[in-house]
C-alpha atoms as a PDB file:
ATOM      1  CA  UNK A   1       0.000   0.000   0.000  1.00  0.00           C
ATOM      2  CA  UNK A   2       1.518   3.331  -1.170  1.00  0.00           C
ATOM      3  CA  UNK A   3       1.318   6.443   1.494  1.00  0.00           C
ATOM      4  CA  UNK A   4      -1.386   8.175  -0.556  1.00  0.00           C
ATOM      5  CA  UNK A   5      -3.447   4.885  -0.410  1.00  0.00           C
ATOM      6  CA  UNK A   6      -2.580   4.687   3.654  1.00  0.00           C
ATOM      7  CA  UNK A   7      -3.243   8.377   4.302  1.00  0.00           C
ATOM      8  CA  UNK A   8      -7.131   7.589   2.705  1.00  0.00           C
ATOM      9  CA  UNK A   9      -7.069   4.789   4.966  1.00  0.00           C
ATOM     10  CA  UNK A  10      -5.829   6.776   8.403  1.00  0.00           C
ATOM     11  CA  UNK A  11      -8.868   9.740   7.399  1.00  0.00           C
ATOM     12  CA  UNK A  12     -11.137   6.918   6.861  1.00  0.00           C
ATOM     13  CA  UNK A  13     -10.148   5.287  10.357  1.00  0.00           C
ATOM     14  CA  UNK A  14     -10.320   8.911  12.006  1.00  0.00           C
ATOM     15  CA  UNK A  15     -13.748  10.137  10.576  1.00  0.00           C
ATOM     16  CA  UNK A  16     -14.993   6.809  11.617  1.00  0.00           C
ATOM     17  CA  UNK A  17     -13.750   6.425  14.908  1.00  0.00           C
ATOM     18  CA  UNK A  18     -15.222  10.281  15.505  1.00  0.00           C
ATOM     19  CA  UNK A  19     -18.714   9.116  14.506  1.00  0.00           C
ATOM     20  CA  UNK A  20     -18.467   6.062  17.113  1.00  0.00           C
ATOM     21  CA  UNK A  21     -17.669   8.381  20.090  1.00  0.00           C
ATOM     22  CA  UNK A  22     -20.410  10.801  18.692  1.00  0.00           C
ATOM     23  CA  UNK A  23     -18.208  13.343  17.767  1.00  0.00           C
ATOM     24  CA  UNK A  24     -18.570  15.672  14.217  1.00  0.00           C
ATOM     25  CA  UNK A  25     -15.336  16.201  13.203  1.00  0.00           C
ATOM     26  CA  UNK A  26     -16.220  18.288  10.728  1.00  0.00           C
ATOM     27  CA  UNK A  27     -18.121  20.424  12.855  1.00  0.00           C
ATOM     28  CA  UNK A  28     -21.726  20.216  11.720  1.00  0.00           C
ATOM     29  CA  UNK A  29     -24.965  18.737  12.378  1.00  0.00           C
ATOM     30  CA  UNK A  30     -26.650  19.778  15.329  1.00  0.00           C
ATOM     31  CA  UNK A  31     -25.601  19.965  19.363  1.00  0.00           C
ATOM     32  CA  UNK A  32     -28.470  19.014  21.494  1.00  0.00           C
ATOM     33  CA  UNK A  33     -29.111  21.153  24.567  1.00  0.00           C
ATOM     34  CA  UNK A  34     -27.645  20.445  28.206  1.00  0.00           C
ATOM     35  CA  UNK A  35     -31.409  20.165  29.683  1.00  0.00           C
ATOM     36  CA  UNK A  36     -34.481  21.808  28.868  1.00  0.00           C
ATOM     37  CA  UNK A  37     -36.083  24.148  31.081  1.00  0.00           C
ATOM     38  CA  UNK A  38     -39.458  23.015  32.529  1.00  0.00           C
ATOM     39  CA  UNK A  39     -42.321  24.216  29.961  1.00  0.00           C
ATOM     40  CA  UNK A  40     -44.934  26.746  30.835  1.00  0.00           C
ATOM     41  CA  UNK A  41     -41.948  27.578  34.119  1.00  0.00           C
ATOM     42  CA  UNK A  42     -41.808  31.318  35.298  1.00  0.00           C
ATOM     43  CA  UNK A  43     -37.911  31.879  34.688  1.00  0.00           C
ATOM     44  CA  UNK A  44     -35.848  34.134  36.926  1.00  0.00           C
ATOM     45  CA  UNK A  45     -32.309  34.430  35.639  1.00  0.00           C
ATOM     46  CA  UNK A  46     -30.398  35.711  38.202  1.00  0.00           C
ATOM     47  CA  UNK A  47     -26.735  36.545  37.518  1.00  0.00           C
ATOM     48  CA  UNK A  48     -24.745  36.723  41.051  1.00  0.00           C
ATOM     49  CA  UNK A  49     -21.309  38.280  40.765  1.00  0.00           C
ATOM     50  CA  UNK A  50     -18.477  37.373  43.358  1.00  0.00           C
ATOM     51  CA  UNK A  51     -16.902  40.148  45.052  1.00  0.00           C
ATOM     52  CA  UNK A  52     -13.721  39.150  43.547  1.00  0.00           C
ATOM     53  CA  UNK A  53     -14.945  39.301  39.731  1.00  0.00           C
ATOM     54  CA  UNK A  54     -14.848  43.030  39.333  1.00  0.00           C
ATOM     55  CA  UNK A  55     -17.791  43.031  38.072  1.00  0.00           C
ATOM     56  CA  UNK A  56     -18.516  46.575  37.262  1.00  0.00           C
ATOM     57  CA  UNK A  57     -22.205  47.466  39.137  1.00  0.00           C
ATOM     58  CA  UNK A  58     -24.592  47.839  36.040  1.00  0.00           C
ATOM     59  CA  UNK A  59     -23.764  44.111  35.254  1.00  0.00           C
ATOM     60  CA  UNK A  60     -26.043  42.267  36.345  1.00  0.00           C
ATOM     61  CA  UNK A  61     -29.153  43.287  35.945  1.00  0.00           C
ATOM     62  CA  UNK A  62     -28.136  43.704  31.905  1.00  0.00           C
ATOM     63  CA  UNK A  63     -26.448  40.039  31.339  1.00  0.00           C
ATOM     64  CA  UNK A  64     -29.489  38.379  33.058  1.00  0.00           C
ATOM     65  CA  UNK A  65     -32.223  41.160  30.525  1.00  0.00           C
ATOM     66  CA  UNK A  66     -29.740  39.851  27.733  1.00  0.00           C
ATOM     67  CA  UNK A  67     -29.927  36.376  28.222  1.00  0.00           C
ATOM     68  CA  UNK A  68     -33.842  36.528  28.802  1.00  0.00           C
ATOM     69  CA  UNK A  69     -34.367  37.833  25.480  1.00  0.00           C
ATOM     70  CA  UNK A  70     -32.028  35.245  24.554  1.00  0.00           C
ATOM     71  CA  UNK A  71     -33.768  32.473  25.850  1.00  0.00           C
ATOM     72  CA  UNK A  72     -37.157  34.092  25.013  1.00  0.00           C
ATOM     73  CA  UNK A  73     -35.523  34.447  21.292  1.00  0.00           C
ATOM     74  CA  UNK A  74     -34.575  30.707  21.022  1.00  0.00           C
ATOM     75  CA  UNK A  75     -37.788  29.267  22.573  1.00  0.00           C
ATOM     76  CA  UNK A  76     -36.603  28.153  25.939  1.00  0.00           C
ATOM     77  CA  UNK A  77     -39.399  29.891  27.431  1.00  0.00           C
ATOM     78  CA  UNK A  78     -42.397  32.568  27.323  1.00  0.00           C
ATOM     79  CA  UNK A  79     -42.700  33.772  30.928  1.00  0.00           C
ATOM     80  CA  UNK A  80     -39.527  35.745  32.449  1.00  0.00           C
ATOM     81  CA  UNK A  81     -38.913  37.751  36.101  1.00  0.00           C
ATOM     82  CA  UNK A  82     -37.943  41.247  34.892  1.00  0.00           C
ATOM     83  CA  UNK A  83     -34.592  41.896  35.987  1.00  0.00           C
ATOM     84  CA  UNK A  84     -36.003  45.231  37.696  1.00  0.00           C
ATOM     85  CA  UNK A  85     -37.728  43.379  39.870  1.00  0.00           C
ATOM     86  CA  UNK A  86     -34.570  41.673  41.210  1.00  0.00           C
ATOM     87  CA  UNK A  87     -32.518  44.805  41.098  1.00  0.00           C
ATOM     88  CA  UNK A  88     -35.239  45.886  44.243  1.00  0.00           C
ATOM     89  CA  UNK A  89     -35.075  43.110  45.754  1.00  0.00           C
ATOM     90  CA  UNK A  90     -31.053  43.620  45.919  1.00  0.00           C
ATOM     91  CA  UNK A  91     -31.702  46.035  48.032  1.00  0.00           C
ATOM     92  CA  UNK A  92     -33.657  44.730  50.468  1.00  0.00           C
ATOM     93  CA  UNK A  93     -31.083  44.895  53.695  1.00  0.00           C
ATOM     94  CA  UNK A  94     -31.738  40.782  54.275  1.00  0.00           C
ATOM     95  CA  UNK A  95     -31.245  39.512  50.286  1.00  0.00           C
ATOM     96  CA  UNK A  96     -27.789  39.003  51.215  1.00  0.00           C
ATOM     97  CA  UNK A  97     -29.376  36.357  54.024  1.00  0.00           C
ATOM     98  CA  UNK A  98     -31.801  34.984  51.065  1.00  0.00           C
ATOM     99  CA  UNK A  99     -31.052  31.474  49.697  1.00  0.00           C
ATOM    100  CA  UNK A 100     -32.273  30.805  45.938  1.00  0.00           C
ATOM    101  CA  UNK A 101     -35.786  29.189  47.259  1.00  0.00           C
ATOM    102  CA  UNK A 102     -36.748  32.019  49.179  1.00  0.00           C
ATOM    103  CA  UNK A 103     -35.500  34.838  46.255  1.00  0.00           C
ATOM    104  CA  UNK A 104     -37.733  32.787  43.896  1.00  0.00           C
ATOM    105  CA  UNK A 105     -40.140  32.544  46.134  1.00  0.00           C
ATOM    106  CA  UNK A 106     -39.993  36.476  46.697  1.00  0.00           C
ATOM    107  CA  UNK A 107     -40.389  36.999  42.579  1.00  0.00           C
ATOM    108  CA  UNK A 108     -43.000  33.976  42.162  1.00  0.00           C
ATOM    109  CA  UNK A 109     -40.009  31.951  39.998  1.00  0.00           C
ATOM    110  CA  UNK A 110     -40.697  28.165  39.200  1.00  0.00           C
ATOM    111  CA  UNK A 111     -37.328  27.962  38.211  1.00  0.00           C
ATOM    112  CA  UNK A 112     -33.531  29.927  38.662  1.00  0.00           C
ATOM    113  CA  UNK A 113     -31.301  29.922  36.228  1.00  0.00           C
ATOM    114  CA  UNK A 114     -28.138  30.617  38.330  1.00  0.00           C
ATOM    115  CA  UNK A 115     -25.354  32.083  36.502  1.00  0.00           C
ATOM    116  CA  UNK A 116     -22.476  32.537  39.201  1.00  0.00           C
ATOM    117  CA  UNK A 117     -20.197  35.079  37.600  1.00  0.00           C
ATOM    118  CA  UNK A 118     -16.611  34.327  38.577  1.00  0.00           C
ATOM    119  CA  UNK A 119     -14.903  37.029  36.747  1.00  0.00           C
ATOM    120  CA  UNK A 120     -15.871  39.702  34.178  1.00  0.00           C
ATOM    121  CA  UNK A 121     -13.122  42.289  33.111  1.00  0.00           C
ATOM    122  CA  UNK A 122     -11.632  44.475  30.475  1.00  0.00           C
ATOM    123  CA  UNK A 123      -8.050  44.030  31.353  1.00  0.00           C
ATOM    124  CA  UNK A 124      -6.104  47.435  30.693  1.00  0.00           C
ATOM    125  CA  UNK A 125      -2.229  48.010  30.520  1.00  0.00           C
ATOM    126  CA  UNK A 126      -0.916  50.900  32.265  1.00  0.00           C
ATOM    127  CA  UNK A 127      -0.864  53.404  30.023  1.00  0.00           C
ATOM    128  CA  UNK A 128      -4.820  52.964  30.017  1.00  0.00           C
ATOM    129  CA  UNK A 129      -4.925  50.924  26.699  1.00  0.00           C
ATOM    130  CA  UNK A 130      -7.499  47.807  26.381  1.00  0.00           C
ATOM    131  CA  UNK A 131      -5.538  44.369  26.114  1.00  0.00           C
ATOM    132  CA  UNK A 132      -8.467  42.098  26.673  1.00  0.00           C
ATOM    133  CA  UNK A 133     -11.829  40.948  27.747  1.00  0.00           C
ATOM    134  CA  UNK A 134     -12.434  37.944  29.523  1.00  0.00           C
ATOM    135  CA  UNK A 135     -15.906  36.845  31.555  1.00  0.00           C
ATOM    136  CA  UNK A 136     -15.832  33.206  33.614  1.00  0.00           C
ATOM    137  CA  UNK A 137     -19.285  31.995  35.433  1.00  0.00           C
ATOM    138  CA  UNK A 138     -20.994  28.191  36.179  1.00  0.00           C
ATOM    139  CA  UNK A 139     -24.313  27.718  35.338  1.00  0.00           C
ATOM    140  CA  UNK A 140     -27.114  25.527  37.399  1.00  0.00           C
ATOM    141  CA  UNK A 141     -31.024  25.700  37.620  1.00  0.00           C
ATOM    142  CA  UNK A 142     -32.939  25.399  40.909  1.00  0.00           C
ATOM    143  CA  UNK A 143     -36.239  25.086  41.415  1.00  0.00           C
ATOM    144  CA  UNK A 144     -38.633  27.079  43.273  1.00  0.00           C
ATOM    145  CA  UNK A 145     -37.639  24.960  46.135  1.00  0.00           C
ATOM    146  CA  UNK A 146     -34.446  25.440  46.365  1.00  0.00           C
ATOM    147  CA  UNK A 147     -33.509  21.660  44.708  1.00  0.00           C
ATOM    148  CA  UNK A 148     -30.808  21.634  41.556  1.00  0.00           C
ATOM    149  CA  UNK A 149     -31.969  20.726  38.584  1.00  0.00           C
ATOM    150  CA  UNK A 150     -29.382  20.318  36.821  1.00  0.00           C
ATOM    151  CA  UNK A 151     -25.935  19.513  36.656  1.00  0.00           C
ATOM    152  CA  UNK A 152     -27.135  16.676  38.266  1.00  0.00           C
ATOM    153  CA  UNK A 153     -23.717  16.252  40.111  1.00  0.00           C
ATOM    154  CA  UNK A 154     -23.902  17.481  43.290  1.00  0.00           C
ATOM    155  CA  UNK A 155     -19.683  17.937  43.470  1.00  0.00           C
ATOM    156  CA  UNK A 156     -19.925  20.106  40.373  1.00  0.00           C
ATOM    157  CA  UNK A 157     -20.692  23.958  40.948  1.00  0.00           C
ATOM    158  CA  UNK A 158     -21.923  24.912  37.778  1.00  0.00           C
ATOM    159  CA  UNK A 159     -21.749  24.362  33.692  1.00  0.00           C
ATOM    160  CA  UNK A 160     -18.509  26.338  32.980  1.00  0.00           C
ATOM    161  CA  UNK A 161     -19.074  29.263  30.267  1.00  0.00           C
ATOM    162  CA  UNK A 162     -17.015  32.081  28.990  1.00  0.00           C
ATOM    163  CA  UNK A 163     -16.780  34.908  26.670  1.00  0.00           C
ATOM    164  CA  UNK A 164     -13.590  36.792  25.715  1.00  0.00           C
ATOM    165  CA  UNK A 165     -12.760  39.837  23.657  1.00  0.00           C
ATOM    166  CA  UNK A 166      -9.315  39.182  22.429  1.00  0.00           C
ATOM    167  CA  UNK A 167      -6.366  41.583  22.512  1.00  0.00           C
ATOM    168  CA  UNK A 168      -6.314  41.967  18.162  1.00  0.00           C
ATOM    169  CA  UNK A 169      -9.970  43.249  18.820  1.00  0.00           C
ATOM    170  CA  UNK A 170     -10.118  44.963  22.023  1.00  0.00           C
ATOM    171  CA  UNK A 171      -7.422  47.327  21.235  1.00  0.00           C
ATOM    172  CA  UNK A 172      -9.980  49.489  18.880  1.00  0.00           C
ATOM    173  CA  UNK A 173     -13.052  49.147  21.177  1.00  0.00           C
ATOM    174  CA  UNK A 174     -13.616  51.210  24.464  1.00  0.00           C
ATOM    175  CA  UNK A 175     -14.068  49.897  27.638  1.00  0.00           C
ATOM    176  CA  UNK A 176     -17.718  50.141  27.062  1.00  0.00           C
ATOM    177  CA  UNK A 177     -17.830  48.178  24.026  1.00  0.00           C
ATOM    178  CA  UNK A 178     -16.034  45.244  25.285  1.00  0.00           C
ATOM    179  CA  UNK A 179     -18.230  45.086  28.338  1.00  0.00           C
ATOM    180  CA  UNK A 180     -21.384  44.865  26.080  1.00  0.00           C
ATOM    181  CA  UNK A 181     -19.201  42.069  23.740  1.00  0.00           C
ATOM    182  CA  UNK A 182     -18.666  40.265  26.924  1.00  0.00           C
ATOM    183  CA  UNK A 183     -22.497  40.512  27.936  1.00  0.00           C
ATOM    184  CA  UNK A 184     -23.706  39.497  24.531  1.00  0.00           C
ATOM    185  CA  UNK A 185     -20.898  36.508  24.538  1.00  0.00           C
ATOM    186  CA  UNK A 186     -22.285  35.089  27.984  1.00  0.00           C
ATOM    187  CA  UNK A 187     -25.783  35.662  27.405  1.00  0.00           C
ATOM    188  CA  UNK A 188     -25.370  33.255  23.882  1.00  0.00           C
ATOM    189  CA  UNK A 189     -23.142  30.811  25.810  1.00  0.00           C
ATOM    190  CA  UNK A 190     -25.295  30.700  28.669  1.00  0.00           C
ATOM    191  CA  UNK A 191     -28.408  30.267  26.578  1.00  0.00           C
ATOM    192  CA  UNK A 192     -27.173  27.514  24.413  1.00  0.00           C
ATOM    193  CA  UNK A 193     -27.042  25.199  27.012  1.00  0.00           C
ATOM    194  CA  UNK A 194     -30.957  24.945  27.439  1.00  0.00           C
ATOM    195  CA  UNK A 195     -31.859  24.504  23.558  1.00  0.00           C
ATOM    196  CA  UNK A 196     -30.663  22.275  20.772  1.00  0.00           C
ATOM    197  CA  UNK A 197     -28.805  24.595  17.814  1.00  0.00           C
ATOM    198  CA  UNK A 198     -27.080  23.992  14.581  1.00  0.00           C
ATOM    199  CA  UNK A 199     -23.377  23.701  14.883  1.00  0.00           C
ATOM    200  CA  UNK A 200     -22.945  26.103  11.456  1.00  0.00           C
ATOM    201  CA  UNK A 201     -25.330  28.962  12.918  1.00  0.00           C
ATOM    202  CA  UNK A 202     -22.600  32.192  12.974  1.00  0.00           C
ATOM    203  CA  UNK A 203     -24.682  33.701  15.801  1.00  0.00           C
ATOM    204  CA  UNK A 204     -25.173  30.819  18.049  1.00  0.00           C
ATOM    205  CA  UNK A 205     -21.847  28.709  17.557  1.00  0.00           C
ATOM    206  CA  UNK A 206     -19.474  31.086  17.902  1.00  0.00           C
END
């Protein structure tokens, strides 16, 4: 067998071997969602920001608006919490006593989509000039009771997802626009998770 004949062979073996483990190689076809939200659910998403993650104030309340419409875009569900209404009850002097059950008990949420947001920054160097965005947080749903959902695990925190603005791109934006890139990148990864999508779709894939 010449090496043109065995190089067929080896792609042959590879593609092959990728389709047994359920894996594309090629990248398409379609990636089926990490759970599905309970139908008909009221849906709070509620974004909670460490105090290391300098995450800048306004945050919040506009990741968890962007990935409602998100969700609300891609069919996860019909019937949100309004962010506004969490933003009050953030400053209610006991929230920071409040478990999940009792804050969706407080906004009449079937479900919480719990994005803990480990870090969100636009890294500068020290002449002021942008170098980078990056944005870390786990994902997990609770019920209204206060019982996970999902990951199933209880050892695992969260379903790890990022977003990050690299250095080619953030060095034209402002500080501004790479915030809003790194909402717009969590809300889509976050969202994917709870719906199935086409692996070619330039919005949703990326």
């Amino acid at each position: 067998m010449n090496w043109m004949n065995r190089g067929a062979v080896a792609l042959l073996l590879v593609a092959w071997l990728g389709v047994l483990g359920g894996c594309d190689m090629f990248g398409k076809g379609t990636q089926k969602a990490e759970f599905k939200l309970p139908e008909k659910a009221r849906i709070l998403v509620m974004v909670d920001p460490r105090p290391a993650s300098n995450t800048p104030i306004d945050v919040p309340a506009a990741l968890g608006e962007t990935i409602n419409r998100y969700l609300y875009k891609h069919n996860v569900g019909e019937n949100f919490v309004a962010q506004a209404r969490l933003t009050e009850l953030r400053k209610n002097p006991q929230f920071a006593r409040m478990g999940i059950a009792d804050i969706a008990k407080a906004t009449d949420a079937d479900v919480v989509v719990f994005l803990d947001l480990v870090r969100f920054s636009a890294d500068t160097q020290s002449e002021g000039q942008l170098t980078e965005g990056f944005a870390q947080g786990l994902v997990k749903v609770v019920d209204g009771r206060g019982q996970r959902l999902w990951p199933a695990e209880t050892e695992v925190l969260g379903q790890e997802v990022q977003a990050v603005v690299a250095p080619n791109f953030a060095s034209d934006m402002s500080v501004v626009q790479v915030r809003q890139a790194l909402i717009d990148g969590m809300a889509i990864h976050t969202g994917r998770l709870f719906h199935d999508y086409d692996k070619e779709d330039k919005e949703v894939a990326k």
